[in-house]
N, C-alpha and C. Protein backbone atom coordinates (compact mmCIF):
# COMPACT_ATOMS: atom_id res chain seq x y z
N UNK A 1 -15.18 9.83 -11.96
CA UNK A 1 -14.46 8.62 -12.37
C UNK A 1 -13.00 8.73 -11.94
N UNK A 2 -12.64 7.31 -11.44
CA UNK A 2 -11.10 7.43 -11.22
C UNK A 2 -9.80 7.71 -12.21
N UNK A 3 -8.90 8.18 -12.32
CA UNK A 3 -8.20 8.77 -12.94
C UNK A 3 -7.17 7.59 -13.51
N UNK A 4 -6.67 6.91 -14.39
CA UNK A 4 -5.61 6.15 -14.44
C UNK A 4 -4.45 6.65 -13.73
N UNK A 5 -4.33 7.87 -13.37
CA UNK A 5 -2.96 8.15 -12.61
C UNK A 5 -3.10 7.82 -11.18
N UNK A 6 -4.52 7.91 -10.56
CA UNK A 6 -4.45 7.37 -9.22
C UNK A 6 -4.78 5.92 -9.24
N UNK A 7 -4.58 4.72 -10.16
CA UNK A 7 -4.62 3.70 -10.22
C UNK A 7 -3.00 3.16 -9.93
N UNK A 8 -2.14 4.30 -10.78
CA UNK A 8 -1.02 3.97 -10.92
C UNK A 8 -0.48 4.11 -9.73
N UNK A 9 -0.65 5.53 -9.31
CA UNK A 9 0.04 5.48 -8.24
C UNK A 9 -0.61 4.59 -6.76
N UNK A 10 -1.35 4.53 -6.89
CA UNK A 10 -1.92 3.16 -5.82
C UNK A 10 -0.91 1.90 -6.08
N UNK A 11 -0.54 1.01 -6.93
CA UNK A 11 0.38 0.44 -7.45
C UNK A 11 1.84 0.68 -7.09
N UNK A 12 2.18 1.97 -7.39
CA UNK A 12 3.38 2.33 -7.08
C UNK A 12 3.59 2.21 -5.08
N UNK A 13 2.74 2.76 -5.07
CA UNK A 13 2.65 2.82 -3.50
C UNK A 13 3.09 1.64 -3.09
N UNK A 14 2.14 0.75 -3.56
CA UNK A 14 2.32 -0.37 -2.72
C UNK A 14 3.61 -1.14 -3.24
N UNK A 15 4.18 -0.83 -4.49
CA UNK A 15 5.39 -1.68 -4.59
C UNK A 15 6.52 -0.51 -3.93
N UNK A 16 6.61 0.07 -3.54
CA UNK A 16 7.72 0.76 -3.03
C UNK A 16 7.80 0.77 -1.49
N UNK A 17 6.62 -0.28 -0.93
CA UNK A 17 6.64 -0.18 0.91
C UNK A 17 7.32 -1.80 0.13
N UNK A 18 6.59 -2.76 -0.61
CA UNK A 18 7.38 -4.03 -0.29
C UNK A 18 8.89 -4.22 -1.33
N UNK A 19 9.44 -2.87 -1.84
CA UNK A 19 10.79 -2.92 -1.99
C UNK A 19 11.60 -2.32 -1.04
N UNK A 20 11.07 -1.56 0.24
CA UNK A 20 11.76 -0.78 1.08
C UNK A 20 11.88 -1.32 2.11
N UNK A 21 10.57 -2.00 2.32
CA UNK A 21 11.15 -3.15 4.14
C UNK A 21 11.98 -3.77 4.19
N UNK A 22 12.59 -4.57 3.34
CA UNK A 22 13.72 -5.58 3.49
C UNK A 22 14.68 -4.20 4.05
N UNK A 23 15.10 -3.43 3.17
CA UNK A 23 16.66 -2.98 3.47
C UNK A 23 16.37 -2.33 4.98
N UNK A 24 15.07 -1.97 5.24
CA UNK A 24 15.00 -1.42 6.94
C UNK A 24 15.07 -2.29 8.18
N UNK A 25 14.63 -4.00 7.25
CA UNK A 25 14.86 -4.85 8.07
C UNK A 25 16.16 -5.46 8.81
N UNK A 26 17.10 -4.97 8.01
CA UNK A 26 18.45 -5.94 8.38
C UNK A 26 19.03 -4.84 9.38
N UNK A 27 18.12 -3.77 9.57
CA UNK A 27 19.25 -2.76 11.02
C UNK A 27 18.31 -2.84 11.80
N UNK A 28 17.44 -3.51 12.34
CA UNK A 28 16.14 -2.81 13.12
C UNK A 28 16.40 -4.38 14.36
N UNK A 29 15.47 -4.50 15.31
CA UNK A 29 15.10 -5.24 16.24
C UNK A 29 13.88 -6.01 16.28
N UNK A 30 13.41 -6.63 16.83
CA UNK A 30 12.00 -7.46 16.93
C UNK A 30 11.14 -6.53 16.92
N UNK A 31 11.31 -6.27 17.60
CA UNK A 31 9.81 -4.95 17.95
C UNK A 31 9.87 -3.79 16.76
N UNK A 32 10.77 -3.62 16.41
CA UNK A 32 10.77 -2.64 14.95
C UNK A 32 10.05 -3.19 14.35
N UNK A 33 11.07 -4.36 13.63
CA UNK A 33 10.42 -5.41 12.26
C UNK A 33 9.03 -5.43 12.75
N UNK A 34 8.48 -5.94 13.74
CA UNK A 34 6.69 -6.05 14.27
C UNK A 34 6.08 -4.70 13.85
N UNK A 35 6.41 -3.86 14.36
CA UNK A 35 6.06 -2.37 13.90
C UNK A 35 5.80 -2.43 12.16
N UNK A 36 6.89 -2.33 11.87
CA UNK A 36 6.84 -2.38 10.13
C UNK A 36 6.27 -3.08 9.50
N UNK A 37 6.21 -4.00 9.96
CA UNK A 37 4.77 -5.44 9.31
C UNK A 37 3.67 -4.38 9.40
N UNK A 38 3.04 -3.99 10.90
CA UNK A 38 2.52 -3.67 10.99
C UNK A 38 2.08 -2.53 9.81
N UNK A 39 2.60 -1.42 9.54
CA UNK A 39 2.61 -0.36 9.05
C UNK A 39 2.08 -0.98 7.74
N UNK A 40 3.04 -1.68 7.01
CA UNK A 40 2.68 -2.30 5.72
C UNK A 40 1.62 -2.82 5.56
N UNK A 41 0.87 -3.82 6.90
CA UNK A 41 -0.35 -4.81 6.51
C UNK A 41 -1.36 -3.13 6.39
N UNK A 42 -0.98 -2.18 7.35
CA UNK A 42 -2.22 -1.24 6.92
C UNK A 42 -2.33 -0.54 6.01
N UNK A 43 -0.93 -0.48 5.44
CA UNK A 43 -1.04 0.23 4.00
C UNK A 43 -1.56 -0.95 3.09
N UNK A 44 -1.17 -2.16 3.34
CA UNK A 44 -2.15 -3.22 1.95
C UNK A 44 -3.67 -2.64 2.57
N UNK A 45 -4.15 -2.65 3.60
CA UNK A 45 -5.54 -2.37 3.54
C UNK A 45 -6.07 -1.16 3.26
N UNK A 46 -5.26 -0.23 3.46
CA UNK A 46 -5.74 1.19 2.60
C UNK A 46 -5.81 1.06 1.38
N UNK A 47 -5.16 0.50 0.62
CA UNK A 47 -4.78 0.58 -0.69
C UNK A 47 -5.99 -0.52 -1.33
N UNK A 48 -6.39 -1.24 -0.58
CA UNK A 48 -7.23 -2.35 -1.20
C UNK A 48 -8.38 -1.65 -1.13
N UNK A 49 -9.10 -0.89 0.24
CA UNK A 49 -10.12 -0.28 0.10
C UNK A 49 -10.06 0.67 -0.99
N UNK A 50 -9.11 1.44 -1.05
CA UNK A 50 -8.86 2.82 -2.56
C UNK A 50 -9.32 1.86 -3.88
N UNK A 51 -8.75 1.05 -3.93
CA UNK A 51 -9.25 0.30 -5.30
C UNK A 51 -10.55 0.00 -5.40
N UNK A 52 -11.09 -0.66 -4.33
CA UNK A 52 -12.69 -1.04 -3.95
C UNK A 52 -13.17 0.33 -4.21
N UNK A 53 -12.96 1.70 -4.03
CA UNK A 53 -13.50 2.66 -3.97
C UNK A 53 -13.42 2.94 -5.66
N UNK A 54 -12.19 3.03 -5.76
CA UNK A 54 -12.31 3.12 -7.55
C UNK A 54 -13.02 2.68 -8.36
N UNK A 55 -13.38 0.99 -7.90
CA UNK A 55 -14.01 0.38 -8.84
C UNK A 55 -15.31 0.54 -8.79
N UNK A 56 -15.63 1.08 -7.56
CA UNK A 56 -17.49 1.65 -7.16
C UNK A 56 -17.80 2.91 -8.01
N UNK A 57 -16.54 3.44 -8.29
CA UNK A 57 -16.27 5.12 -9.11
C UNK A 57 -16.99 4.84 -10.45
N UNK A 58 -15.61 4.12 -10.59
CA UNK A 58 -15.85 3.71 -11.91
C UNK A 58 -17.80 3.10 -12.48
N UNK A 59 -17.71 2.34 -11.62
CA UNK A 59 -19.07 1.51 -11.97
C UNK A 59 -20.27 2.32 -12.16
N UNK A 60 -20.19 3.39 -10.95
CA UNK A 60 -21.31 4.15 -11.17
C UNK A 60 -20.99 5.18 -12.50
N UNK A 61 -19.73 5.19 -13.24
CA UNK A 61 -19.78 6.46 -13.90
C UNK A 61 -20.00 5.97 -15.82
């Protein structure tokens, strides 16, 4: 079974990439900022599958 602490920190994760892009955004270039979207849309999809995985944890336990 999944742990409430790796719930949390799944959470945390993801609010600390969308409190950190802005301030990387205002020094960077086009092709950075594209990059960093980038990075972020794959961390929302890691993080969405981890939960999907949790909740399969959970279900079976």
């Amino acid at each position: 079974m999944a742990k409430l602490s790796d719930k949390l920190y799944l959470e945390a994760s993801h609010a600390h990439y969308l409190r950190n892009i802005p301030k990387l955004l205002r020094s960077c270039d086009t092709a950075e900022v594209n990059r960093l979207i980038q990075i972020v849309e794959r961390k929302d999809t890691e993080i969405e599958a981890l939960k999907l995985h949790i909740k399969e944890l959970e279900a079976k336990a």
